[in-house]
C-alpha atoms as a PDB file:
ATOM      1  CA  UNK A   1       2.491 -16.770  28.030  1.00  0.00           C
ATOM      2  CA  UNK A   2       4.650 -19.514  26.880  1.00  0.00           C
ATOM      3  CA  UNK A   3       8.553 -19.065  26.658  1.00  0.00           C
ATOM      4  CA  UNK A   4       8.891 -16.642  23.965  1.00  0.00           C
ATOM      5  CA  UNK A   5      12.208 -17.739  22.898  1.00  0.00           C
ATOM      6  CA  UNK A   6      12.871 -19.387  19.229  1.00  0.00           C
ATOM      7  CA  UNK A   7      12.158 -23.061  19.179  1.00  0.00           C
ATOM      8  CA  UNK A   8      12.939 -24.459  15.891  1.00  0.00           C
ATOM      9  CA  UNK A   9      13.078 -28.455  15.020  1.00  0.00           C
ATOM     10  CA  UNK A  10      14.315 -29.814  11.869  1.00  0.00           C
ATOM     11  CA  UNK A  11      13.011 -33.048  10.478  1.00  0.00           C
ATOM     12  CA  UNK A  12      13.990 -34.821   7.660  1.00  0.00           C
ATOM     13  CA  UNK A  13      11.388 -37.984   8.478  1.00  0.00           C
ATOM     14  CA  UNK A  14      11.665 -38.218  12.028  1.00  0.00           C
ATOM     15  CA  UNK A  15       9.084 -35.314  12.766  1.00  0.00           C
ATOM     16  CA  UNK A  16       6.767 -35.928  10.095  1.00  0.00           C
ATOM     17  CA  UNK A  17       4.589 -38.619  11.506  1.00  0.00           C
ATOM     18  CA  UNK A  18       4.268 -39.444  15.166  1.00  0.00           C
ATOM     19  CA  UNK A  19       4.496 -36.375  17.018  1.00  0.00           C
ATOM     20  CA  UNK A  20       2.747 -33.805  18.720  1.00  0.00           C
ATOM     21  CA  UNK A  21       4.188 -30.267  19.082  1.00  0.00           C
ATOM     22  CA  UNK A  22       1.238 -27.916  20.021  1.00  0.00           C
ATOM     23  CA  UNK A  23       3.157 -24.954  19.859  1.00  0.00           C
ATOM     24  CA  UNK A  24       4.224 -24.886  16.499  1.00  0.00           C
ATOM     25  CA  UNK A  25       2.735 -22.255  14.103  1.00  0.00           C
ATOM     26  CA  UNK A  26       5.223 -22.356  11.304  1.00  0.00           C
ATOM     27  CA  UNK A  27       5.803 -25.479   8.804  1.00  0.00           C
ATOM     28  CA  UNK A  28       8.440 -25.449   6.365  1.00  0.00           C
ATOM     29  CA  UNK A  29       8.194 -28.306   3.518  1.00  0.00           C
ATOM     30  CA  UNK A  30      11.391 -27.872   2.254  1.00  0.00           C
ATOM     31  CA  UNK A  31      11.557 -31.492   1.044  1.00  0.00           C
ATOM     32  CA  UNK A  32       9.295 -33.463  -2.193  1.00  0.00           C
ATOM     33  CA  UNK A  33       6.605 -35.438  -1.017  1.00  0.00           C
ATOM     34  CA  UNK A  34       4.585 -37.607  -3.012  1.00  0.00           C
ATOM     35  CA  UNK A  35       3.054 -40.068  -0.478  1.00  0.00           C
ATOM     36  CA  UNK A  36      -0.363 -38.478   0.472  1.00  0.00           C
ATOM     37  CA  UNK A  37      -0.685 -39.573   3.913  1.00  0.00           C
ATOM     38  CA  UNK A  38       2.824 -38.551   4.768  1.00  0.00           C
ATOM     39  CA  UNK A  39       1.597 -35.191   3.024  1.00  0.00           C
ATOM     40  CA  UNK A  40      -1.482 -35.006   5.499  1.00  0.00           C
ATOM     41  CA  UNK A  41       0.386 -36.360   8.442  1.00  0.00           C
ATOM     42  CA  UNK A  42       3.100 -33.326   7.947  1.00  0.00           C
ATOM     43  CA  UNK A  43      -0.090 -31.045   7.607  1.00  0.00           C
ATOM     44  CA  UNK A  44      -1.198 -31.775  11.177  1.00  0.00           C
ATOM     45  CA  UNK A  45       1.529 -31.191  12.319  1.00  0.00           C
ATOM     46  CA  UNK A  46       0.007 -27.403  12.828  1.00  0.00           C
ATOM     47  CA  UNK A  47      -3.210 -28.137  13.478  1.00  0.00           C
ATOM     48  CA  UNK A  48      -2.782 -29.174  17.115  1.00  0.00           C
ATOM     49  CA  UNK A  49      -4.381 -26.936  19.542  1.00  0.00           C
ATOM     50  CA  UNK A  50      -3.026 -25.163  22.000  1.00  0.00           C
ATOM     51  CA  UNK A  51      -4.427 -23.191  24.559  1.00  0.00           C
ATOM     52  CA  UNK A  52      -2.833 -19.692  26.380  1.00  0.00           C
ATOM     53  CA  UNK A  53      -0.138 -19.853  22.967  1.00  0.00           C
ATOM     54  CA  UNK A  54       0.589 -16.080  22.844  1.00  0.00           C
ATOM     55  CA  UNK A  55      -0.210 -15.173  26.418  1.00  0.00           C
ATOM     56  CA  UNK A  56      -3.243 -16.275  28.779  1.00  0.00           C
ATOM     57  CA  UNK A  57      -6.340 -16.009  26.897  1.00  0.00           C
ATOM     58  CA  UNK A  58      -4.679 -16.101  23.595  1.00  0.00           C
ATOM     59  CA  UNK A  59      -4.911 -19.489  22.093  1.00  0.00           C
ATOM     60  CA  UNK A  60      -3.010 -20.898  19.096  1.00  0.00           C
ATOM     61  CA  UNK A  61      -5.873 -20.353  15.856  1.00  0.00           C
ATOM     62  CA  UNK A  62      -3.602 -20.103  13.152  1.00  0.00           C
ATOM     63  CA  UNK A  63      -0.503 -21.674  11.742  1.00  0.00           C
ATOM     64  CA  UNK A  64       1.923 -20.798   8.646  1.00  0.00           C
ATOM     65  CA  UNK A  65       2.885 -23.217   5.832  1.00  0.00           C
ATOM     66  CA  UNK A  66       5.964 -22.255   4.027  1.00  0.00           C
ATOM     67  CA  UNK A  67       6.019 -24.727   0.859  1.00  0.00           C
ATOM     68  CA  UNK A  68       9.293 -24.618  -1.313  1.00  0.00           C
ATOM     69  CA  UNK A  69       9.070 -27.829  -2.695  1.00  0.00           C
ATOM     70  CA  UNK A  70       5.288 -27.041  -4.688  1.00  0.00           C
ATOM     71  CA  UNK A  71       4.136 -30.170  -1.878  1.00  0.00           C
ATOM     72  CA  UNK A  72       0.521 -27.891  -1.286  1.00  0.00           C
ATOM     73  CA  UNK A  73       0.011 -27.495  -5.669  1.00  0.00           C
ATOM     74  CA  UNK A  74       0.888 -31.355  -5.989  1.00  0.00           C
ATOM     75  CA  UNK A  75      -1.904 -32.517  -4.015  1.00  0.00           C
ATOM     76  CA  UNK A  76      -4.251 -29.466  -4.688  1.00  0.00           C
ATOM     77  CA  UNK A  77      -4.730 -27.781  -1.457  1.00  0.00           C
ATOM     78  CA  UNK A  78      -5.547 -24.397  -1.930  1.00  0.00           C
ATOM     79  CA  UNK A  79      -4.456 -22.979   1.203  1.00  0.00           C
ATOM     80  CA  UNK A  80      -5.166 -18.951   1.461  1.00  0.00           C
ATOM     81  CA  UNK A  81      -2.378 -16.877   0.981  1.00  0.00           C
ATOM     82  CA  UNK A  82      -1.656 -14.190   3.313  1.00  0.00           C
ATOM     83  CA  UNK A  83       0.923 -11.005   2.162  1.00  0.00           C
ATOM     84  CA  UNK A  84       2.219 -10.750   5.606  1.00  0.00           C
ATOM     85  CA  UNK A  85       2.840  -7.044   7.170  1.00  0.00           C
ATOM     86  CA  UNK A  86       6.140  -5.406   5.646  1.00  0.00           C
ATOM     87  CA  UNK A  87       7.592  -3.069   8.172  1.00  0.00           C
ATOM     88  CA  UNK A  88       9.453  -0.415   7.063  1.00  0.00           C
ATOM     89  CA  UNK A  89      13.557  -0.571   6.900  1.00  0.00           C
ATOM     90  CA  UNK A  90      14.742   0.244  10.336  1.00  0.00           C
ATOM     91  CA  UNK A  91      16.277   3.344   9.274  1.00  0.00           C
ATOM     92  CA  UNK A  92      13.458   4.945   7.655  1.00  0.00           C
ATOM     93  CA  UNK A  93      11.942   4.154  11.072  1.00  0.00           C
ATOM     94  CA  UNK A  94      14.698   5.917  12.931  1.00  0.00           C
ATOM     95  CA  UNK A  95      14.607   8.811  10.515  1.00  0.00           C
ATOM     96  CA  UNK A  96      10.774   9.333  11.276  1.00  0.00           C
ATOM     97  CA  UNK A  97      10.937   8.809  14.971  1.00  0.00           C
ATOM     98  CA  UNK A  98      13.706  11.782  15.055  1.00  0.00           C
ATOM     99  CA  UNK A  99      11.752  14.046  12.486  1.00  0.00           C
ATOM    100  CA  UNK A 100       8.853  13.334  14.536  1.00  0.00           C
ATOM    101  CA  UNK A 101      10.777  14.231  17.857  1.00  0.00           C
ATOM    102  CA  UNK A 102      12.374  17.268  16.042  1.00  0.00           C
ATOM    103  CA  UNK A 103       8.666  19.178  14.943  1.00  0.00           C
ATOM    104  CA  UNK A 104       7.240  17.908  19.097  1.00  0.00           C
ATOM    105  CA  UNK A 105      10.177  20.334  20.083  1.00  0.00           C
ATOM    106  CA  UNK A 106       9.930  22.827  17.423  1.00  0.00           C
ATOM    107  CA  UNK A 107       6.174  23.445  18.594  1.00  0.00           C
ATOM    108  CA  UNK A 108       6.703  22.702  22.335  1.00  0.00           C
ATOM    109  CA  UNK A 109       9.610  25.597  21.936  1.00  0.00           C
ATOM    110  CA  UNK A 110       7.155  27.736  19.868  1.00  0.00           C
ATOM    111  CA  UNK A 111       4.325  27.807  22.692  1.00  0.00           C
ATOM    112  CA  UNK A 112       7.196  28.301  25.190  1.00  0.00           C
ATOM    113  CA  UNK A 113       8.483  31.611  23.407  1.00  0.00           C
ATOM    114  CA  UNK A 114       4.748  32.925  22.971  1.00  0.00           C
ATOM    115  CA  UNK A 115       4.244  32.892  27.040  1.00  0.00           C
ATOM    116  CA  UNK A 116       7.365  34.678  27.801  1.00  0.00           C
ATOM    117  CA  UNK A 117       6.306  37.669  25.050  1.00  0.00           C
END
């Protein structure tokens, strides 16, 4: 697997055209765009390839397009949406881990008190 750390590069023209970062997955227009080739050429940008991505075997077949600037409706690409997996808050998480601890000890001290009657 590839370093796992964050890698994040901000562009305001400089990475839009010209470059080739196989790694990324995630695209964030957060600018207007209007020129259609500078549209398509920011597009690519996560459609490079890229082999052993997540760990060996696991190649890069995906990447994420977070639009804020309406760039995607302006030149009518209609890109599927995906809801993305919520996790639950982490102390609901906490609280269910420790209930579920709590009723594993309840029962294991249960079958313990049936063998010594």
């Amino acid at each position: 697997a590839r370093d796992k750390a964050p890698h994040i590069a901000l562009s305001v023209d400089m990475l839009d055209t010209g470059i080739n970062i196989p790694e990324v997955v995630n695209l964030v227009f957060f600018k207007l765009v209007r020129s259609k080739t500078k549209f398509w050429q920011m597009l690519g940008r996560g459609t490079r390839l890229c082999p052993d991505l997540f760990e060996p075997g696991k190649d890069k077949k995906f990447f994420y397009v977070f639009d804020y600037c309406q760039n995607l409706e302006y030149f009518s690409q209609n890109i599927p949406a995906t809801e993305g997996a919520l996790s639950a808050p982490l102390g609901k998480r906490l609280f269910d881990a420790r209930l579920e601890l709590i009723g594993e000890l309840d029962k294991a001290l249960a079958e313990g008190q049936r063998d010594a009657l």
